[in-house]
C-alpha atoms as a PDB file:
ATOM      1  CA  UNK A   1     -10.381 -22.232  24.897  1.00  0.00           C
ATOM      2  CA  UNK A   2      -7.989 -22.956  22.116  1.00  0.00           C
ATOM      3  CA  UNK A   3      -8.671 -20.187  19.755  1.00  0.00           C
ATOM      4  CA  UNK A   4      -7.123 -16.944  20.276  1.00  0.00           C
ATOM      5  CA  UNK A   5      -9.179 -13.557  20.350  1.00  0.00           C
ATOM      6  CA  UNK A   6      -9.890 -11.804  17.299  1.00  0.00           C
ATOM      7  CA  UNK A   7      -7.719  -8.937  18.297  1.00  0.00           C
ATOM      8  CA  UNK A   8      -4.449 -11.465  18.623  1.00  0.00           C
ATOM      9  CA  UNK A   9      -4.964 -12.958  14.937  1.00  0.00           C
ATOM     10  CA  UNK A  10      -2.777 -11.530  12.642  1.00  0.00           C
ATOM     11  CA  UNK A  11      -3.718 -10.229   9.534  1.00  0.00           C
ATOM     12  CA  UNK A  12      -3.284 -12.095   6.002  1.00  0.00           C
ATOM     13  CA  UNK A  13      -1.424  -9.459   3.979  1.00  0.00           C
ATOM     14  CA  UNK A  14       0.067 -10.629   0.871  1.00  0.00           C
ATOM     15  CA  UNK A  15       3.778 -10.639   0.253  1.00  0.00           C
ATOM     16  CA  UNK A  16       4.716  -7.546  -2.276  1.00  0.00           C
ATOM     17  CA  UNK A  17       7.801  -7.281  -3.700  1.00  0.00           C
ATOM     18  CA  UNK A  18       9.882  -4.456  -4.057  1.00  0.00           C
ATOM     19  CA  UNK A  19       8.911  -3.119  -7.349  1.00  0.00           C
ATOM     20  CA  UNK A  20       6.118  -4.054  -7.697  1.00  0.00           C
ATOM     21  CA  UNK A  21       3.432  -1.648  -9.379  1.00  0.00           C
ATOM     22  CA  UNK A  22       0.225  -0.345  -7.806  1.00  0.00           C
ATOM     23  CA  UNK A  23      -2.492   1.140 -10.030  1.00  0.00           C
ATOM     24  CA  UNK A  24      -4.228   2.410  -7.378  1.00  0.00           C
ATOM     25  CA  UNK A  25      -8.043   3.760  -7.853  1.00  0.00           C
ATOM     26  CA  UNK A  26      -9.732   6.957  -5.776  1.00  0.00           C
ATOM     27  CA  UNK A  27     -10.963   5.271  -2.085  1.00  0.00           C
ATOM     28  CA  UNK A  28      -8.964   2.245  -2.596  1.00  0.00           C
ATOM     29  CA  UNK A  29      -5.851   4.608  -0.725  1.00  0.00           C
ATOM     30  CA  UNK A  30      -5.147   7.023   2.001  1.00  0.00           C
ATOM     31  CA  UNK A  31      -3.265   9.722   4.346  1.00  0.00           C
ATOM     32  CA  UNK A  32      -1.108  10.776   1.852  1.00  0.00           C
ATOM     33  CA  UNK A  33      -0.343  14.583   1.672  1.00  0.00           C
ATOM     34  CA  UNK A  34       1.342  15.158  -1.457  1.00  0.00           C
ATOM     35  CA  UNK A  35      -1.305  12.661  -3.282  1.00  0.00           C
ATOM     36  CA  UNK A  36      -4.325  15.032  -3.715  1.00  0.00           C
ATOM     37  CA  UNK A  37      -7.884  13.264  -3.032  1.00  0.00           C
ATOM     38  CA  UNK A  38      -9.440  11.618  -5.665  1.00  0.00           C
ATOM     39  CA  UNK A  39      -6.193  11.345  -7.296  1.00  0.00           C
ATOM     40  CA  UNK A  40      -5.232   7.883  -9.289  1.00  0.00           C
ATOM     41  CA  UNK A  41      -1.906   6.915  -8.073  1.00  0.00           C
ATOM     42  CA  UNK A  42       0.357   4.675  -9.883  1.00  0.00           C
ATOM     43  CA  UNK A  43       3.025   3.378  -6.701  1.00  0.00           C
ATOM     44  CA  UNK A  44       6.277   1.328  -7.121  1.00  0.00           C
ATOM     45  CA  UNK A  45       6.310  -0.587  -3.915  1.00  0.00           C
ATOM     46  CA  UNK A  46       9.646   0.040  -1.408  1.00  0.00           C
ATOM     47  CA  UNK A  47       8.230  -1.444   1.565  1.00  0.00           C
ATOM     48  CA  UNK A  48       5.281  -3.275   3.165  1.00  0.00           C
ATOM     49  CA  UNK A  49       4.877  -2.291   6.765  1.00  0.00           C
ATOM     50  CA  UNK A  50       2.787  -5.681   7.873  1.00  0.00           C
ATOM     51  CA  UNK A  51       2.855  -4.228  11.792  1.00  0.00           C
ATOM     52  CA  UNK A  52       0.618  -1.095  10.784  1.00  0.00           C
ATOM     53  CA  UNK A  53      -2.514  -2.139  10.501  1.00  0.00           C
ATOM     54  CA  UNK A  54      -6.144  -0.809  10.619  1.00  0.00           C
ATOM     55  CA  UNK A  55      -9.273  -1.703   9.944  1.00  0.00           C
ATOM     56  CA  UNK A  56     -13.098   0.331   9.371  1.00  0.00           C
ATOM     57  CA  UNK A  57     -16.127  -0.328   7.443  1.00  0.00           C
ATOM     58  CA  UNK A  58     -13.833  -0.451   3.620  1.00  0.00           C
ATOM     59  CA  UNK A  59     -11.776  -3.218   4.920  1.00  0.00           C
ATOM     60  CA  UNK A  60      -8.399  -3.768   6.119  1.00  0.00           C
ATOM     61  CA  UNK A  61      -5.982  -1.117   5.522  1.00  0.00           C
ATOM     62  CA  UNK A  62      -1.840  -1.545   5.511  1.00  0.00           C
ATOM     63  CA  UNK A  63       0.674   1.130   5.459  1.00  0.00           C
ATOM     64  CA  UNK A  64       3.174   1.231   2.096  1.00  0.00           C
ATOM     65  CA  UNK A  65       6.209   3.058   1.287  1.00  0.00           C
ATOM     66  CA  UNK A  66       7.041   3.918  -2.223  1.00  0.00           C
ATOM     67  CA  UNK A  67       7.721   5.813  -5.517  1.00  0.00           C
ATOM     68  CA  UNK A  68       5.330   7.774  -7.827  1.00  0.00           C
ATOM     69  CA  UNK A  69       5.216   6.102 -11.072  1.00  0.00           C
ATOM     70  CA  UNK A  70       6.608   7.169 -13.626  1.00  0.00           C
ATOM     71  CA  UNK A  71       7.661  10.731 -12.355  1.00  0.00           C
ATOM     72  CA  UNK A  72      10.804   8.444  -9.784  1.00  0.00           C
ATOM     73  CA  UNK A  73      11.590   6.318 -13.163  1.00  0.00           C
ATOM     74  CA  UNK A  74      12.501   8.759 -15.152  1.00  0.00           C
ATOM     75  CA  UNK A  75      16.480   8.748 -16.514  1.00  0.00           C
ATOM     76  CA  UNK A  76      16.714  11.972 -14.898  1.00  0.00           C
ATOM     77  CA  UNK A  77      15.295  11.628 -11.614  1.00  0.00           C
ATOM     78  CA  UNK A  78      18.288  11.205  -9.069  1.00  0.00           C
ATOM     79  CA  UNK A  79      17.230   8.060  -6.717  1.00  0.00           C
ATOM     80  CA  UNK A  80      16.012   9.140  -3.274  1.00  0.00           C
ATOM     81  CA  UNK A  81      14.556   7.504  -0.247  1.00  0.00           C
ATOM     82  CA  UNK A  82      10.798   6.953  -0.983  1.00  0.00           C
ATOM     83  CA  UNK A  83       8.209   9.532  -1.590  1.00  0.00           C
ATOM     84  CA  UNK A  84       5.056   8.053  -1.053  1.00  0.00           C
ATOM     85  CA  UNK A  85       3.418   7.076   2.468  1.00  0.00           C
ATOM     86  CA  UNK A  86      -0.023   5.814   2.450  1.00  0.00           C
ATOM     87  CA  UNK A  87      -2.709   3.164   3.248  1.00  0.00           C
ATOM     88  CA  UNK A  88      -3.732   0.751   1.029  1.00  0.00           C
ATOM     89  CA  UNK A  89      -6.567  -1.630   1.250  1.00  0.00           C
ATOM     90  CA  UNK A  90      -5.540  -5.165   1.841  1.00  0.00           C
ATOM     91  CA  UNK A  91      -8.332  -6.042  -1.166  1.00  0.00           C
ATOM     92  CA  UNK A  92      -6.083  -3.914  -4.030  1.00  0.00           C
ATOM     93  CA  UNK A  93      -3.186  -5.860  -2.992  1.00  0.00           C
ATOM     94  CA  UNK A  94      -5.073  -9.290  -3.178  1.00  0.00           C
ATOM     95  CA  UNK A  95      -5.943  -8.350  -6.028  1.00  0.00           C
ATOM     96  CA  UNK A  96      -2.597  -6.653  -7.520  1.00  0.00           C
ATOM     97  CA  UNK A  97      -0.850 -10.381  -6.688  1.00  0.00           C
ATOM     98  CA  UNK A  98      -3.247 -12.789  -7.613  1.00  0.00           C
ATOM     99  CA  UNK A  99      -2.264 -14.347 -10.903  1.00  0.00           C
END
């Protein structure tokens, strides 16, 4: 037996920079509480956290730190650790990097 369980295969998640913007759409996010439901969010990416995985019937999910866009762009905004925790489908950000 030379393959390894399903459970044991790492996910393909795509490499995000930091920076990079996420127009993300109602149901294509998650577990955010300052992000009300149904909500649009626009994300600037901080930090991909590949080891937080999880997976139901809309896919693969992966857990992202980050900024609201615009509102942590601003001139006026002092910078501050991110603001944003949620899960994002591993299909948006397929789709976010391919060209």
């Amino acid at each position: 037996m030379n393959e390894r369980p399903p459970h044991l295969v790492s996910p393909s998640i795509p490499d995000l920079p930091e920076g990079t913007l996420l127009r993300l759409a109602p149901g294509e996010w998650s577990h955010c509480r300052t992000v009300p439901d149904g909500h649009a969010p626009d994300v600037t990416v901080c930090r991909l956290h590949r080891n937080v995985t999880r997976q139901d019937g809309a896919g693969l999910w992966v857990w992202i730190v980050g900024h609201e866009h615009p509102s942590c762009t601003w001139p006026h905004v002092e910078s501050h650790p991110p603001c944003l925790q949620l899960v994002v489908r591993v299909d948006v950000l397929n789709r976010t990097v391919e060209p």
